[in-house]
N, C-alpha and C. Protein backbone atom coordinates (compact mmCIF):
# COMPACT_ATOMS: atom_id res chain seq x y z
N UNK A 1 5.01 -12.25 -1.08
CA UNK A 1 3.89 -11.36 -1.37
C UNK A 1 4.07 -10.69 -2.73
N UNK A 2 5.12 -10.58 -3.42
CA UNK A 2 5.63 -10.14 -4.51
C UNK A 2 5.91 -8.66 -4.84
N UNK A 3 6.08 -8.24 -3.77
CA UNK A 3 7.03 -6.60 -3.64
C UNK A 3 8.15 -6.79 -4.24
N UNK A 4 8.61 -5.68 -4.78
CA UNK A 4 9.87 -5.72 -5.64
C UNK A 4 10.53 -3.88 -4.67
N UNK A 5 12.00 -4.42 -4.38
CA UNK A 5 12.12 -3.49 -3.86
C UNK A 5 12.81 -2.37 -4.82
N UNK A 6 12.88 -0.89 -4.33
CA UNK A 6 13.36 0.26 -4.87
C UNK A 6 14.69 0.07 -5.02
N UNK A 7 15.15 0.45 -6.24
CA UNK A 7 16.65 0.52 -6.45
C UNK A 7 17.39 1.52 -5.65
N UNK A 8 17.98 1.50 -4.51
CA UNK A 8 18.99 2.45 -3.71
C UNK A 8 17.99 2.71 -3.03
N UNK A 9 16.94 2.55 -2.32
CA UNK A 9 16.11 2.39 -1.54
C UNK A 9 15.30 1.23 -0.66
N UNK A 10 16.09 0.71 0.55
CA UNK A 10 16.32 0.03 1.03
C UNK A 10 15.03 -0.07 1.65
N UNK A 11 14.11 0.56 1.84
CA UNK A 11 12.88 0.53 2.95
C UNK A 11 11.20 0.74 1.77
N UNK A 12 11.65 0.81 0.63
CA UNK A 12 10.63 0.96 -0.03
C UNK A 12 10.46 -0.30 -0.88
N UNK A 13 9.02 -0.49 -1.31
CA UNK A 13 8.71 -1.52 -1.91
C UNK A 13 7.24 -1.21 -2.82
N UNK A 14 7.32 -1.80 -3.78
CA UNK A 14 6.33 -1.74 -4.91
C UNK A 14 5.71 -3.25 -5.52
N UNK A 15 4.19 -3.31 -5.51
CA UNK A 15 3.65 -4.25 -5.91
C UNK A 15 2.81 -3.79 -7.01
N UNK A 16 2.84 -4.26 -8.63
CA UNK A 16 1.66 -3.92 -9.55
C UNK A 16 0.92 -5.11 -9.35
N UNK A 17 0.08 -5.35 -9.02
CA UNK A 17 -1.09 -6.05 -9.58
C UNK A 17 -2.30 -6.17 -9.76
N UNK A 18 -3.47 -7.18 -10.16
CA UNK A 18 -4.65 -7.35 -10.64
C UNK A 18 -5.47 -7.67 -9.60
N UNK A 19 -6.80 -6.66 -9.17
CA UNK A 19 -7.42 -6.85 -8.37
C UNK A 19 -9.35 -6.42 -8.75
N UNK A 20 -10.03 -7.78 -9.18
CA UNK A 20 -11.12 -7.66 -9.79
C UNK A 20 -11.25 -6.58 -11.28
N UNK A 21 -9.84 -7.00 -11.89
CA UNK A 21 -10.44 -6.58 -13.39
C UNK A 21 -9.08 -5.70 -13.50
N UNK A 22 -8.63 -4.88 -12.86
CA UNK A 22 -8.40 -3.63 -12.54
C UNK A 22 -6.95 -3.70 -12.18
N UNK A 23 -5.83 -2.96 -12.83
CA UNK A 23 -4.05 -2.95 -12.72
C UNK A 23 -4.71 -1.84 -11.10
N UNK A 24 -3.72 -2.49 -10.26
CA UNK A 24 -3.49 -1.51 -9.22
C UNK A 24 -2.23 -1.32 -8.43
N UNK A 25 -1.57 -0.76 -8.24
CA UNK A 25 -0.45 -0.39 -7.71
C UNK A 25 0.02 0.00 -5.85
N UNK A 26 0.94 -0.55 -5.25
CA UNK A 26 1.26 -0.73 -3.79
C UNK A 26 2.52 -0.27 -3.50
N UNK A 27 2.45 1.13 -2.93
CA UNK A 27 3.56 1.37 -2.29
C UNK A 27 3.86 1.26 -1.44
N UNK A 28 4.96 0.74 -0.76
CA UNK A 28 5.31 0.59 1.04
C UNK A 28 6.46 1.11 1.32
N UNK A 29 6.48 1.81 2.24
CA UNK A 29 7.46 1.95 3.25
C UNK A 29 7.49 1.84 4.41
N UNK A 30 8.93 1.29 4.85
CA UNK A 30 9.26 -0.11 5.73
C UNK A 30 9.56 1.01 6.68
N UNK A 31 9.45 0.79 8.12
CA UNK A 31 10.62 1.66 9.22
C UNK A 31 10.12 0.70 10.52
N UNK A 32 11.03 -0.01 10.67
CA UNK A 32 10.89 -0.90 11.77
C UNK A 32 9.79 -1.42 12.27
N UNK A 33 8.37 -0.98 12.85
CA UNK A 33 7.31 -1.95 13.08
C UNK A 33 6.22 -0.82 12.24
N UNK A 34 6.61 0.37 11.98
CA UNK A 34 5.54 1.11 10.94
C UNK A 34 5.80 1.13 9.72
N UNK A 35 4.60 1.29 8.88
CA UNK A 35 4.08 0.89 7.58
C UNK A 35 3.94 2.51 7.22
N UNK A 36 3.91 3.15 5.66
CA UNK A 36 3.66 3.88 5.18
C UNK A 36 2.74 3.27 4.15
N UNK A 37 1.65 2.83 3.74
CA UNK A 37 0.78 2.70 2.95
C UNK A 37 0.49 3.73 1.45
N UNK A 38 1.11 3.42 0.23
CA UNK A 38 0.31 4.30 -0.74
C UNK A 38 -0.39 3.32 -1.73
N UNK A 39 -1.56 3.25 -2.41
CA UNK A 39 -2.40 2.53 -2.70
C UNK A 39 -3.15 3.29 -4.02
N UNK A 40 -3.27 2.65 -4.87
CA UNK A 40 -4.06 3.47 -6.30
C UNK A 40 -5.16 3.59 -6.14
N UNK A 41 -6.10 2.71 -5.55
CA UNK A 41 -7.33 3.04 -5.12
C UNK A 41 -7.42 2.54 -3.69
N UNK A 42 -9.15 2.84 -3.02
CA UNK A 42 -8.94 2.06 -1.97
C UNK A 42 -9.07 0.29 -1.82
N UNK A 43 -9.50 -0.22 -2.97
CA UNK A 43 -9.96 -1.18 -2.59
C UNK A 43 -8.45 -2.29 -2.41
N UNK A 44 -7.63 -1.60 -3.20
CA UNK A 44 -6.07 -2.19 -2.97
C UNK A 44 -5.38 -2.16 -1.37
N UNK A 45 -5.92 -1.12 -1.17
CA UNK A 45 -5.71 -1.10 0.32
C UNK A 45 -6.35 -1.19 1.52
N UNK A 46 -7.59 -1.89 1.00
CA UNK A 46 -7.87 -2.50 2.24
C UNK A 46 -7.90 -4.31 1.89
N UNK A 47 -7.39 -4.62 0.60
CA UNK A 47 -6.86 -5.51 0.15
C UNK A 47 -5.48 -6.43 0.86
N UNK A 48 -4.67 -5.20 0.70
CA UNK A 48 -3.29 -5.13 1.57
C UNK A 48 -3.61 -5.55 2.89
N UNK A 49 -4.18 -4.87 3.65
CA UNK A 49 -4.81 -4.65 4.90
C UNK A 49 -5.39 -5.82 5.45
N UNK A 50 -6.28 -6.94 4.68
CA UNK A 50 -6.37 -7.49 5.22
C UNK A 50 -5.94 -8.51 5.15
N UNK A 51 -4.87 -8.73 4.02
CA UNK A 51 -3.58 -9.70 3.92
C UNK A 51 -2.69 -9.15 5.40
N UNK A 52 -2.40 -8.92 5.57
CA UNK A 52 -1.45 -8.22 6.53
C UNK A 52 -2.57 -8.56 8.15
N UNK A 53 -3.18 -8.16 8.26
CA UNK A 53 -4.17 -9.14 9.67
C UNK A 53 -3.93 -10.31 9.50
N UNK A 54 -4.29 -11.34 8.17
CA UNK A 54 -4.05 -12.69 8.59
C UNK A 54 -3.00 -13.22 9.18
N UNK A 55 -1.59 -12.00 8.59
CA UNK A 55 -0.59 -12.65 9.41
C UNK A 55 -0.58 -11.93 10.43
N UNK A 56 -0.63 -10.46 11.26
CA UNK A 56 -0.07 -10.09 12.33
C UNK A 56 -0.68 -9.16 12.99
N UNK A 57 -0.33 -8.67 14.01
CA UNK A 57 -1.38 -8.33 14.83
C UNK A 57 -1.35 -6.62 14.49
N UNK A 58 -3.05 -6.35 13.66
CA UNK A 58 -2.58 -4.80 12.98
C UNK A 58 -3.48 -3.88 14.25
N UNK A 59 -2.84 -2.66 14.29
CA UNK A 59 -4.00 -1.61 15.23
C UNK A 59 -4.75 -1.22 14.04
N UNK A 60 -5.42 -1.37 13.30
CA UNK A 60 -6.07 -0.29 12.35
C UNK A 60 -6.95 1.27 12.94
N UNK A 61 -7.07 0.91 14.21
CA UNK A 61 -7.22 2.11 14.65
C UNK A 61 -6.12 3.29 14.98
N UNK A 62 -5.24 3.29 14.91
CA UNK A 62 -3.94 4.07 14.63
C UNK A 62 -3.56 4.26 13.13
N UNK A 63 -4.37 3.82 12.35
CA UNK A 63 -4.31 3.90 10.70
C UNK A 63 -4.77 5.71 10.53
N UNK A 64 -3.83 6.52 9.96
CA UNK A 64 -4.70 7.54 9.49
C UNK A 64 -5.09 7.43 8.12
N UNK A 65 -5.63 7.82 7.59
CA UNK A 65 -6.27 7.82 6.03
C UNK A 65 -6.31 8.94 5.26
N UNK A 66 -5.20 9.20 4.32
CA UNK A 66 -5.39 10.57 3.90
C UNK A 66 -5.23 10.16 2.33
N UNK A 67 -6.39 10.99 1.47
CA UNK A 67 -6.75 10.37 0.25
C UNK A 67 -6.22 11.71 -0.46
N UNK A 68 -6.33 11.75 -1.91
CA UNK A 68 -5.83 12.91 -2.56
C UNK A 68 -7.45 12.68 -4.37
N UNK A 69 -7.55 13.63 -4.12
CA UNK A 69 -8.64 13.55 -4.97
C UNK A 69 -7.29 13.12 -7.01
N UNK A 70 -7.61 12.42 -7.41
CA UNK A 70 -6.89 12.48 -8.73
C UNK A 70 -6.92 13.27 -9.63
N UNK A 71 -7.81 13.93 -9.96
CA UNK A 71 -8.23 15.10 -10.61
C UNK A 71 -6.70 16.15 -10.01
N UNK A 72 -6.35 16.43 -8.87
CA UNK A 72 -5.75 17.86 -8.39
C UNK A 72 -4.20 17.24 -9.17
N UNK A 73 -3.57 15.67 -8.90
CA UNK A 73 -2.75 14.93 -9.80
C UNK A 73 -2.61 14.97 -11.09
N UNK A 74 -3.47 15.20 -11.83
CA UNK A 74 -3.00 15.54 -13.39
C UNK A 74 -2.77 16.06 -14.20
N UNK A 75 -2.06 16.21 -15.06
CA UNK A 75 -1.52 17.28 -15.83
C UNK A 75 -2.16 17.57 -17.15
């Protein structure tokens, strides 16, 4: 899938890539059958999301969704 994992961080993983035009960025963290999802926009993550159904069986209804406006992020 082309995650590159965190240096001294065994459960985290990072993907940059190109999705309709656009650099987007994938954070994961691993903990046995749960996922931590962080995503640059949404469309990366429901990108992810539905790579991840083709292979296995997801609840997306146990998905919570918590967004952060970017604006409150910058300096």
């Amino acid at each position: 899938m082309g995650f590159t994992k965190f240096t001294g961080e065994t459960n985290i993983f990072r993907k940059v890539f190109e999705l309709n035009g656009k650099q987007e960025e994938i954070l994961l963290g691993v903990y046995v059958y749960d996922l931590l999802i962080c995503s640059s926009s949404e469309e990366a993550r429901l990108w992810f999301l539905s790579w991840l159904e083709a292979r296995f069986s997801v609840n997306l209804k146990s998905t919570g969704v918590i967004s952060f406006d970017s604006k409150v992020w910058s300096y």
